[in-house]
PDB file of N, CA and C in Angstrom:
ATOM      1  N   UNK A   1      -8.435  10.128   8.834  1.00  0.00           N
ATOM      2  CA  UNK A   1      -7.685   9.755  10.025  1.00  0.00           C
ATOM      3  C   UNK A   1      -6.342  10.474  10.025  1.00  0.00           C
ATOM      4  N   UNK A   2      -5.757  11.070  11.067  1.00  0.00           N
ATOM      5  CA  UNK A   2      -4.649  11.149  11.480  1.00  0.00           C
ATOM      6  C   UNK A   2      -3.500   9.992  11.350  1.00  0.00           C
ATOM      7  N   UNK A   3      -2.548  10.600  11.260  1.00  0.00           N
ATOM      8  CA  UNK A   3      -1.318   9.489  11.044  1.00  0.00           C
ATOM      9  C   UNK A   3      -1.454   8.428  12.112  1.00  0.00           C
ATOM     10  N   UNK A   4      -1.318   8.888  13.501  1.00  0.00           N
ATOM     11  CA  UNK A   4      -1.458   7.733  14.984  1.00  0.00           C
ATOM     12  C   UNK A   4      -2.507   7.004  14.886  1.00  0.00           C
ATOM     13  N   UNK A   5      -3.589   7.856  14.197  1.00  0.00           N
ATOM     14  CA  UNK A   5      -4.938   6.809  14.318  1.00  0.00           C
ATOM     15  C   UNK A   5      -4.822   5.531  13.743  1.00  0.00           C
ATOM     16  N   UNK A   6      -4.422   6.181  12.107  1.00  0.00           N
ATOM     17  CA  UNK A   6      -3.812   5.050  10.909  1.00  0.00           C
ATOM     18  C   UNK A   6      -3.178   3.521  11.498  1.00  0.00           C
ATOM     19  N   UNK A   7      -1.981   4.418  12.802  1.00  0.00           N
ATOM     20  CA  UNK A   7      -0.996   3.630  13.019  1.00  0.00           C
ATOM     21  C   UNK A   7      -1.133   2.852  13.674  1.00  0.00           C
ATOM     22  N   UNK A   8      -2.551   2.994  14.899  1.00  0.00           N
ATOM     23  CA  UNK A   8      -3.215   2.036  15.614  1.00  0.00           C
ATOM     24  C   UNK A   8      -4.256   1.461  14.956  1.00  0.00           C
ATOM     25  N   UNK A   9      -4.799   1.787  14.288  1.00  0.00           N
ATOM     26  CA  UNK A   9      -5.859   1.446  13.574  1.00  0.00           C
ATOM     27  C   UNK A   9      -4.544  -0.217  13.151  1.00  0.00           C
ATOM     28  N   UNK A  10      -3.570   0.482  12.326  1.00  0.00           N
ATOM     29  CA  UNK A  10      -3.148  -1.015  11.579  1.00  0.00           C
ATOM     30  C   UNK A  10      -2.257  -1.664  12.327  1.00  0.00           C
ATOM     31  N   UNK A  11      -1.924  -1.057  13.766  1.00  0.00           N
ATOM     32  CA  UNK A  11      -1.649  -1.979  14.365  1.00  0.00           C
ATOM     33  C   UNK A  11      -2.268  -3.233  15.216  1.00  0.00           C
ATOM     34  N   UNK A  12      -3.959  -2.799  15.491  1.00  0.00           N
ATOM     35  CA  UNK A  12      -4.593  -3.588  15.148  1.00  0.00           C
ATOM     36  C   UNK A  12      -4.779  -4.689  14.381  1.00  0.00           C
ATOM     37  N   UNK A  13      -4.935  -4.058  13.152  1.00  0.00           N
ATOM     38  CA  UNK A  13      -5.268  -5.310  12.412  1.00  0.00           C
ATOM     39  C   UNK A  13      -4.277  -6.226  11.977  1.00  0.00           C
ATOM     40  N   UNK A  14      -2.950  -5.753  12.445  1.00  0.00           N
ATOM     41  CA  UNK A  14      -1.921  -6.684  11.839  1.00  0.00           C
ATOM     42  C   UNK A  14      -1.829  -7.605  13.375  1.00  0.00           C
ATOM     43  N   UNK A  15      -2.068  -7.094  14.318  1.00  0.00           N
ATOM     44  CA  UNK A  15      -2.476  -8.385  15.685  1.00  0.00           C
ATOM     45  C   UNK A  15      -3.437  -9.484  14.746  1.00  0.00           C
ATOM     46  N   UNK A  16      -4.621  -8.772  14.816  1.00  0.00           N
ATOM     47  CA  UNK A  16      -5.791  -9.812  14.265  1.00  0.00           C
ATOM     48  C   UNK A  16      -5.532 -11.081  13.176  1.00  0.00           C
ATOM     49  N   UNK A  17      -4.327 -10.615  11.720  1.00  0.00           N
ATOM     50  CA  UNK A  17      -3.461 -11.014  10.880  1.00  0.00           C
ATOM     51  C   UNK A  17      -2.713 -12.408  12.014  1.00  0.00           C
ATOM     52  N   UNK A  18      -1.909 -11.621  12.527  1.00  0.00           N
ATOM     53  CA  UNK A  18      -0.847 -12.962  12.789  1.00  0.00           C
ATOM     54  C   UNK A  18      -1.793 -13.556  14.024  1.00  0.00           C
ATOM     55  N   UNK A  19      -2.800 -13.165  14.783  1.00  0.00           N
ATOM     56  CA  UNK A  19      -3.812 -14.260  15.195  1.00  0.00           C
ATOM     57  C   UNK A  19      -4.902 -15.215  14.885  1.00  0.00           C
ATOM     58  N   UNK A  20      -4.359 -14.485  13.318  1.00  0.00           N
ATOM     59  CA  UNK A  20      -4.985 -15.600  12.590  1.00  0.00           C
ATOM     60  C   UNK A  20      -6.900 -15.196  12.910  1.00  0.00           C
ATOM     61  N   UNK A  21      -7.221 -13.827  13.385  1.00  0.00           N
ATOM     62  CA  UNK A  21      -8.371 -13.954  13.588  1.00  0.00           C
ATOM     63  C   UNK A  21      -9.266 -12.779  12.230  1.00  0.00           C
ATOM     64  N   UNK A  22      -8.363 -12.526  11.603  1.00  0.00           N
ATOM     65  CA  UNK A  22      -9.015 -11.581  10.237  1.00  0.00           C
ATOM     66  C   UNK A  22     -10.339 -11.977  10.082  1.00  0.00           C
ATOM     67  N   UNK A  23     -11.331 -10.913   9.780  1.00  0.00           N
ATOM     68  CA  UNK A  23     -12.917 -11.200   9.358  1.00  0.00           C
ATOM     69  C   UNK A  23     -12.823 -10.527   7.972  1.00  0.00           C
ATOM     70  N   UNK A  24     -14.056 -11.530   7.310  1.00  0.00           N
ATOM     71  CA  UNK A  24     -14.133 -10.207   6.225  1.00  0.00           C
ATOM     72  C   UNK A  24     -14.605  -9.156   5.851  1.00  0.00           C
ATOM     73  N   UNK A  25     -14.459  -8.244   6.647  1.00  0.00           N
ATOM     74  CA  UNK A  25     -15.080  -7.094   7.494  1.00  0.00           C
ATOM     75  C   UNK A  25     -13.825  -6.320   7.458  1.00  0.00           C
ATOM     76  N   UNK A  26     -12.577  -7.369   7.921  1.00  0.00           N
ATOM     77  CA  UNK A  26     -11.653  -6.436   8.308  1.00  0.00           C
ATOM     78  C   UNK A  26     -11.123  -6.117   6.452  1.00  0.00           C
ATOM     79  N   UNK A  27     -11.195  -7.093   5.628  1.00  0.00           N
ATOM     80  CA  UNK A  27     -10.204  -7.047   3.865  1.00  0.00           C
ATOM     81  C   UNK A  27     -11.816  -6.480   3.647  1.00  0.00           C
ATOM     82  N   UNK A  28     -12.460  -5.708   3.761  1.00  0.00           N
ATOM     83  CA  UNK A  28     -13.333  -4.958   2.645  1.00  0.00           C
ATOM     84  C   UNK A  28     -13.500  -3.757   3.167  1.00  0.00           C
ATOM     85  N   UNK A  29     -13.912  -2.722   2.129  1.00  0.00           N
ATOM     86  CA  UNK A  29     -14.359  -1.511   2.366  1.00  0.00           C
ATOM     87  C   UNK A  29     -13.504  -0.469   2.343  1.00  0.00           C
ATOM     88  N   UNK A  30     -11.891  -0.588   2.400  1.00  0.00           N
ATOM     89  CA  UNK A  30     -11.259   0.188   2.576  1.00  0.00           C
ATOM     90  C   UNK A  30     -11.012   1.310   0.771  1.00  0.00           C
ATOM     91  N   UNK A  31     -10.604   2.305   1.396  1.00  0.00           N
ATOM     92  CA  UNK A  31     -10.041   3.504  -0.093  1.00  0.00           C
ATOM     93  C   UNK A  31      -8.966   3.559  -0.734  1.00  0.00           C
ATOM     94  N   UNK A  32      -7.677   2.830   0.214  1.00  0.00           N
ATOM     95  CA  UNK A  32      -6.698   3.114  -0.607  1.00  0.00           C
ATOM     96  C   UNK A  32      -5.594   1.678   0.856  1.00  0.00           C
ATOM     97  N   UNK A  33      -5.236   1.069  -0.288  1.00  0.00           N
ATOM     98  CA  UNK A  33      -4.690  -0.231   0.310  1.00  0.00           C
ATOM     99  C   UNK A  33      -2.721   0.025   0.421  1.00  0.00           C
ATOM    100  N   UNK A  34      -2.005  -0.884   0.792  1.00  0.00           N
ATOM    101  CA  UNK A  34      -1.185  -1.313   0.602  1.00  0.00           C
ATOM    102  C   UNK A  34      -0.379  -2.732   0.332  1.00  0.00           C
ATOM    103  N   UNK A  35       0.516  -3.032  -0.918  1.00  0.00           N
ATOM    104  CA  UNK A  35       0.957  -4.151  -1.327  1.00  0.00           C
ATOM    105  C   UNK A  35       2.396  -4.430  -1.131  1.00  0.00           C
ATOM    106  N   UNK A  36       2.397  -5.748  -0.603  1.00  0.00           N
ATOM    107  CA  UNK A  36       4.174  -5.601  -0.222  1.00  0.00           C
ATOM    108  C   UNK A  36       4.362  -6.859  -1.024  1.00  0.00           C
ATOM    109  N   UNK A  37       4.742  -6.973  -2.460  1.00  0.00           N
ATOM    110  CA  UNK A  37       5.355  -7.997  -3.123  1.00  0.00           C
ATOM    111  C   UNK A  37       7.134  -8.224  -2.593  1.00  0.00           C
ATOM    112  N   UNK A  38       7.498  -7.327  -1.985  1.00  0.00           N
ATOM    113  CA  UNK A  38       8.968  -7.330  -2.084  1.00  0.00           C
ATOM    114  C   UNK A  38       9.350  -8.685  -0.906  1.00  0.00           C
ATOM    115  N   UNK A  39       8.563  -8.932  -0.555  1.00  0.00           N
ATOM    116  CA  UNK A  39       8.470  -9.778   0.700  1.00  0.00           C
ATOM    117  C   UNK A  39       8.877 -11.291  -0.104  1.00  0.00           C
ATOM    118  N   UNK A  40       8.678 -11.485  -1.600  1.00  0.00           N
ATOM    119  CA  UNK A  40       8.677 -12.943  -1.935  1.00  0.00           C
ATOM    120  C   UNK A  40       9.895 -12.382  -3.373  1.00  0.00           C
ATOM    121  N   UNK A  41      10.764 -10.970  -3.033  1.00  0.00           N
ATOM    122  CA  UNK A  41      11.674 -10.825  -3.808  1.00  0.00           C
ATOM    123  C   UNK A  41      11.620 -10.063  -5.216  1.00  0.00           C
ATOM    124  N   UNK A  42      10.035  -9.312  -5.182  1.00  0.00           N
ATOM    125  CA  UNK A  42       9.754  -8.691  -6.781  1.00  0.00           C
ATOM    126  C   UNK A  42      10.367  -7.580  -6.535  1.00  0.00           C
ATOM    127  N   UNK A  43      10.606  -7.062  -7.642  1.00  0.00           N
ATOM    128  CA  UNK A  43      11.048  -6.033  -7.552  1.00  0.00           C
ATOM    129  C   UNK A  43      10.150  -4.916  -8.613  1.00  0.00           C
ATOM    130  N   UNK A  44       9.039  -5.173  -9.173  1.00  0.00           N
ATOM    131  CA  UNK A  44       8.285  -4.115 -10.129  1.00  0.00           C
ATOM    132  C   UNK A  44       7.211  -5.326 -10.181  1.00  0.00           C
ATOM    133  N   UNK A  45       6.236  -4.551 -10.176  1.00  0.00           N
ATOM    134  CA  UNK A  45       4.721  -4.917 -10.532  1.00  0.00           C
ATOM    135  C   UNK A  45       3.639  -4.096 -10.493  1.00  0.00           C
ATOM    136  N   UNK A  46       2.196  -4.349 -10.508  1.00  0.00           N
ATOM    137  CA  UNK A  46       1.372  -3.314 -10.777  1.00  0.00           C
ATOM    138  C   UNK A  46       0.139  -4.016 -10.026  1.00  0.00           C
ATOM    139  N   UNK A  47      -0.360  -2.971  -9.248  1.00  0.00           N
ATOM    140  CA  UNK A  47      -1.343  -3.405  -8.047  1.00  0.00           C
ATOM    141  C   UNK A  47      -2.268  -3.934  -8.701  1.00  0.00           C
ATOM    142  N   UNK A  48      -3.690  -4.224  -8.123  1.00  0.00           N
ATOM    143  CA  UNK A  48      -5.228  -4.170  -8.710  1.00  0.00           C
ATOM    144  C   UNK A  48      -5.861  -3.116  -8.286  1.00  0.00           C
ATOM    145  N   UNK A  49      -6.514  -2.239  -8.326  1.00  0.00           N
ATOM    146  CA  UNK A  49      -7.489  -2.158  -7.688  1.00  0.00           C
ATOM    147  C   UNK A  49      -8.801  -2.383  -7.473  1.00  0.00           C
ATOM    148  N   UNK A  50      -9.137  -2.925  -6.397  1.00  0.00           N
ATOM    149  CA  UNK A  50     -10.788  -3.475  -6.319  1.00  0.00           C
ATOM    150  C   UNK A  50     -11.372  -2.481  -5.144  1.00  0.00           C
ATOM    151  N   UNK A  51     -12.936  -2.067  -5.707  1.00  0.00           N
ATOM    152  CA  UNK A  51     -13.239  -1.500  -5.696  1.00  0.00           C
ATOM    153  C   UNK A  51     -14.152  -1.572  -3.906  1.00  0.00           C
ATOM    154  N   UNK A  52     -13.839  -0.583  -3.137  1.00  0.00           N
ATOM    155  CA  UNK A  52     -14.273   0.807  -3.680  1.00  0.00           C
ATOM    156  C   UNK A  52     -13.121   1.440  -3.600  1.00  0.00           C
ATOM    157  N   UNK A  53     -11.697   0.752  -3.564  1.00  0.00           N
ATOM    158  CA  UNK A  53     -10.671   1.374  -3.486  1.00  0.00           C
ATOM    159  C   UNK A  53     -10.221   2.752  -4.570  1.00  0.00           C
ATOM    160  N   UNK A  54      -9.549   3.698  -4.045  1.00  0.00           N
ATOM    161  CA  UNK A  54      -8.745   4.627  -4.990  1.00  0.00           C
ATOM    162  C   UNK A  54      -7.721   4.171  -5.707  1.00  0.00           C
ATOM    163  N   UNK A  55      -7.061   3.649  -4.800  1.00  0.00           N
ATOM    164  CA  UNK A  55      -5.322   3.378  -4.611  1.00  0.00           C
ATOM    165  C   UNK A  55      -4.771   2.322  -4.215  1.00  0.00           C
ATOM    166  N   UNK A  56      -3.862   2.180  -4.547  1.00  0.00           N
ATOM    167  CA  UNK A  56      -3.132   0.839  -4.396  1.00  0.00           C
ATOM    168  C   UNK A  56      -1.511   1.698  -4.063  1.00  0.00           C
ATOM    169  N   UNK A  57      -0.931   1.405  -2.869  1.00  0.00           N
ATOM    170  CA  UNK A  57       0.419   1.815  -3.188  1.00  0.00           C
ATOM    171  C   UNK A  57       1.463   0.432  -3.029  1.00  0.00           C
ATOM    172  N   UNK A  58       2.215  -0.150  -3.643  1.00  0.00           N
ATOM    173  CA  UNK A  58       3.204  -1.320  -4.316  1.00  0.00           C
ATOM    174  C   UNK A  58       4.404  -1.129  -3.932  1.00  0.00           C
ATOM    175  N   UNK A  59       4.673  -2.051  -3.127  1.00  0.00           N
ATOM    176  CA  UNK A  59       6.397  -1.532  -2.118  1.00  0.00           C
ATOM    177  C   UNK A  59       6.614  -3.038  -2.629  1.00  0.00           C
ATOM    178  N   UNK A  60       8.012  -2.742  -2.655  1.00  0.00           N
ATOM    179  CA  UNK A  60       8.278  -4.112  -3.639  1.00  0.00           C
ATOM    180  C   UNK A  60      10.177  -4.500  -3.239  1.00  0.00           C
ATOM    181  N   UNK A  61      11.321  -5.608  -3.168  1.00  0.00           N
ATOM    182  CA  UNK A  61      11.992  -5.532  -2.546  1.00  0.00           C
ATOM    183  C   UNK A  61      13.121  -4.932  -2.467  1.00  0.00           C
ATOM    184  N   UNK A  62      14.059  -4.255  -1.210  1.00  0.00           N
ATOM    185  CA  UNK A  62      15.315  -3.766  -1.230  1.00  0.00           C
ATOM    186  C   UNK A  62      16.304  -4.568  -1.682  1.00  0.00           C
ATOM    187  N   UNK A  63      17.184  -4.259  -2.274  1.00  0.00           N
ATOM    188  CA  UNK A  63      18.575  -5.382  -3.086  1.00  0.00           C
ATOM    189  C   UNK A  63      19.672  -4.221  -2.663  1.00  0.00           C
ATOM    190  N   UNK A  64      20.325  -5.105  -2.306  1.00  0.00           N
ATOM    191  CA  UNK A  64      21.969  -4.363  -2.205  1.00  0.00           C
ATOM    192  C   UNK A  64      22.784  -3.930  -3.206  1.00  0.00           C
ATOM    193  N   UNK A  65      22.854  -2.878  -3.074  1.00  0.00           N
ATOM    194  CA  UNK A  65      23.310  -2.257  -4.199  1.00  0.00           C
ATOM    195  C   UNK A  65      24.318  -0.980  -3.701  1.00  0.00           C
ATOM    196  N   UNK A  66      25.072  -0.276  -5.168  1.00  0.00           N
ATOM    197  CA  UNK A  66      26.271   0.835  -4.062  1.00  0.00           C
ATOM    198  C   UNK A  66      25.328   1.428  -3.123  1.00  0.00           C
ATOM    199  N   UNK A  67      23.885   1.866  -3.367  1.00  0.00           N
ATOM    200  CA  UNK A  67      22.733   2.345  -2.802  1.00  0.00           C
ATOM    201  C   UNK A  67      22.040   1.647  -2.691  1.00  0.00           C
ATOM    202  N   UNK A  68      21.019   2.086  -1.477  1.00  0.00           N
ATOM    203  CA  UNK A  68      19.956   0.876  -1.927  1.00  0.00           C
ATOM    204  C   UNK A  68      18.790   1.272  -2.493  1.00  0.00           C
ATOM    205  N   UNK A  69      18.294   0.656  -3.056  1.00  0.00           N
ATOM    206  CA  UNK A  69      16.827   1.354  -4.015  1.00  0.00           C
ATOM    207  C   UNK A  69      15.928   0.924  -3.376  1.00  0.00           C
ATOM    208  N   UNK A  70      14.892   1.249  -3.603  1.00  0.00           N
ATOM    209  CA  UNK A  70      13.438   0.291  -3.614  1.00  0.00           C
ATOM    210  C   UNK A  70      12.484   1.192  -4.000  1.00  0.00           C
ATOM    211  N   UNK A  71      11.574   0.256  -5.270  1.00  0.00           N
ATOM    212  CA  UNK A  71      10.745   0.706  -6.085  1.00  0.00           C
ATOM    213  C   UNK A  71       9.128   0.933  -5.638  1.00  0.00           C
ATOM    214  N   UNK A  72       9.032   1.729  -5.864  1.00  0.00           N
ATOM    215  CA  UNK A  72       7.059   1.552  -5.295  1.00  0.00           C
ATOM    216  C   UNK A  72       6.638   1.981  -6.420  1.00  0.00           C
ATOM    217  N   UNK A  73       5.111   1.758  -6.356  1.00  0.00           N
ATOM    218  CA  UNK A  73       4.367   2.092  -7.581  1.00  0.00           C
ATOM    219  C   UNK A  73       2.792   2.024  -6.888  1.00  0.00           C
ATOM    220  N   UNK A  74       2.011   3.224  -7.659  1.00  0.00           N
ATOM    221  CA  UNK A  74       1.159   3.020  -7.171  1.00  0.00           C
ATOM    222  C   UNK A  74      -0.044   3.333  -8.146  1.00  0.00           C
ATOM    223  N   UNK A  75      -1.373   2.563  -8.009  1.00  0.00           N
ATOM    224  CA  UNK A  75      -2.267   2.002  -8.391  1.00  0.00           C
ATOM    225  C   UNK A  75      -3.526   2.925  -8.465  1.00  0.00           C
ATOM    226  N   UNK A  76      -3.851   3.831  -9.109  1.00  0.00           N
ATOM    227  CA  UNK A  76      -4.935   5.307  -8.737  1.00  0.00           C
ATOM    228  C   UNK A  76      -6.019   5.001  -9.756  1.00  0.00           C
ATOM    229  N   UNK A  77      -7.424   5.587  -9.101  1.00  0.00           N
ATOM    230  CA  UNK A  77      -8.133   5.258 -10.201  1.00  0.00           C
ATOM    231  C   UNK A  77      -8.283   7.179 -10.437  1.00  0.00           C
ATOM    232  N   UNK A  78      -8.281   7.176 -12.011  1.00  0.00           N
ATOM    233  CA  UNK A  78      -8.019   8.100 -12.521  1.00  0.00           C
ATOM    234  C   UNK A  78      -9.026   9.071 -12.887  1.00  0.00           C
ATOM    235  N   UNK A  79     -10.490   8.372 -12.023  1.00  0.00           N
ATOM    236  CA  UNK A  79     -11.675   9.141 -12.021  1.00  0.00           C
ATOM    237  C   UNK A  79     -11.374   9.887 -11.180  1.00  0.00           C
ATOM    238  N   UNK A  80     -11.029   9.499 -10.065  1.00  0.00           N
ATOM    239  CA  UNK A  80     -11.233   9.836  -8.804  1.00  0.00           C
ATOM    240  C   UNK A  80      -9.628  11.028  -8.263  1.00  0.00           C
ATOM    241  N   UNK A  81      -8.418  10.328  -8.910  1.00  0.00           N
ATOM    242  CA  UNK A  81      -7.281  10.761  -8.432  1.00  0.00           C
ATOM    243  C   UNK A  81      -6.704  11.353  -9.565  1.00  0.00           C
ATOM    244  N   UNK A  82      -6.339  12.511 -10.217  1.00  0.00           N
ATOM    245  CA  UNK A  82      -5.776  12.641 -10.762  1.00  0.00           C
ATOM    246  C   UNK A  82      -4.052  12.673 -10.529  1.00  0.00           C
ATOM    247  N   UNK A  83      -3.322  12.472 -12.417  1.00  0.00           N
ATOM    248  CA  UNK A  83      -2.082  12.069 -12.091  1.00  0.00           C
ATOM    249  C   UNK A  83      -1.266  12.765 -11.067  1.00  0.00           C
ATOM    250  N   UNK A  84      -1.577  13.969 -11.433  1.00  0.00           N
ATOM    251  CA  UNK A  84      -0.270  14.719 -10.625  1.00  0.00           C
ATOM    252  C   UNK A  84      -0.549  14.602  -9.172  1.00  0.00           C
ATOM    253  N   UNK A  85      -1.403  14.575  -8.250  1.00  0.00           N
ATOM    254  CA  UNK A  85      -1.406  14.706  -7.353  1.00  0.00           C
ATOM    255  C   UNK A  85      -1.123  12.898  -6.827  1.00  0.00           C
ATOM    256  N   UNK A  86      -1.427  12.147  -7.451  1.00  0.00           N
ATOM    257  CA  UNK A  86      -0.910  10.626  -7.318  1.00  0.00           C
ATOM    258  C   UNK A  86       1.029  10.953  -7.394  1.00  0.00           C
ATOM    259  N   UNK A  87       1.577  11.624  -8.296  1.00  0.00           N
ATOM    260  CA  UNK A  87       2.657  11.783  -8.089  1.00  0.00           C
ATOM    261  C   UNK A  87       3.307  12.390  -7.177  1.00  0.00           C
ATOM    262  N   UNK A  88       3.055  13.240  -6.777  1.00  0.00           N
ATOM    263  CA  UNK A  88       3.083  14.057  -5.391  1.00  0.00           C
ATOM    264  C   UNK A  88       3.275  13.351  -4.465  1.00  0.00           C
ATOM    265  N   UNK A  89       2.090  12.438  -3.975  1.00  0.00           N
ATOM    266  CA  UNK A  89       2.077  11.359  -2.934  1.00  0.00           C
ATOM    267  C   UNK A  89       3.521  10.515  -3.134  1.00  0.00           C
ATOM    268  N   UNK A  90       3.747  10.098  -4.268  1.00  0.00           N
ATOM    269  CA  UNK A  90       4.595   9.328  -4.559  1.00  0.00           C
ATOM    270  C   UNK A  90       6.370  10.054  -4.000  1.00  0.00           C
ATOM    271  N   UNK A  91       6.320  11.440  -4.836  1.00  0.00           N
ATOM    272  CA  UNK A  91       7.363  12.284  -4.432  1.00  0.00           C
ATOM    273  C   UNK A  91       7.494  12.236  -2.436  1.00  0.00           C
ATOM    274  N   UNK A  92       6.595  12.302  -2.072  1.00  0.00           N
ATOM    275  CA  UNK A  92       6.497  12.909  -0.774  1.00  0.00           C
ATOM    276  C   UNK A  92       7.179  11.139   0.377  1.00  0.00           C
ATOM    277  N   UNK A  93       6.213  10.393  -0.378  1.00  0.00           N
ATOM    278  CA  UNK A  93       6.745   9.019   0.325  1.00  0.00           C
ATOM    279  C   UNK A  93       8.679   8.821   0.118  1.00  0.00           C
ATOM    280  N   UNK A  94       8.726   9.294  -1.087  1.00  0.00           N
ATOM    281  CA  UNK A  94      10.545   9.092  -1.208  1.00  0.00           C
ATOM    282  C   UNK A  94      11.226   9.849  -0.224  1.00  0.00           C
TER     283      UNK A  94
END
């Protein structure tokens, strides 16, 4: 998918989310997920991944600081993804 597709695609499903109408159709099947712990204040943790996922990417919360930080981390299966190019992704999101 294209980025817009992505972006409707999950803007979709985040309607379906706060309508409370999610299937489980919509939480399976996907390759590479996203986790937002920062939402309940973590600041470092380490995804799962369940399968048939690749990836897990881990956004976790902003704190005020002289800067502000915020940590991600992300979750690769290492058959499938090797490191460096998992880092890359990582470089490219900063």
């Amino acid at each position: 998918m294209e980025i817009l597709q992505i972006e409707k695609a999950f803007a979709g499903i985040l309607k379906k989310a706060r309508d409370s109408k999610l299937t489980i159709n919509d939480l399976t099947g996907g390759s590479f997920t996203m986790s937002n712990s920062g939402v309940w204040g973590s600041l470092f943790g380490t995804p799962i991944i369940n399968l048939p996922q690749t990836a897990v990417l881990g956004t976790y919360d902003t704190m005020d600081r002289p800067t502000a930080i915020m940590y991600v981390a992300l979750t690769y299966d290492h058959r499938i993804i090797d490191g460096r190019e998992a880092v890359q992704f990582l470089v490219m999101i900063k």
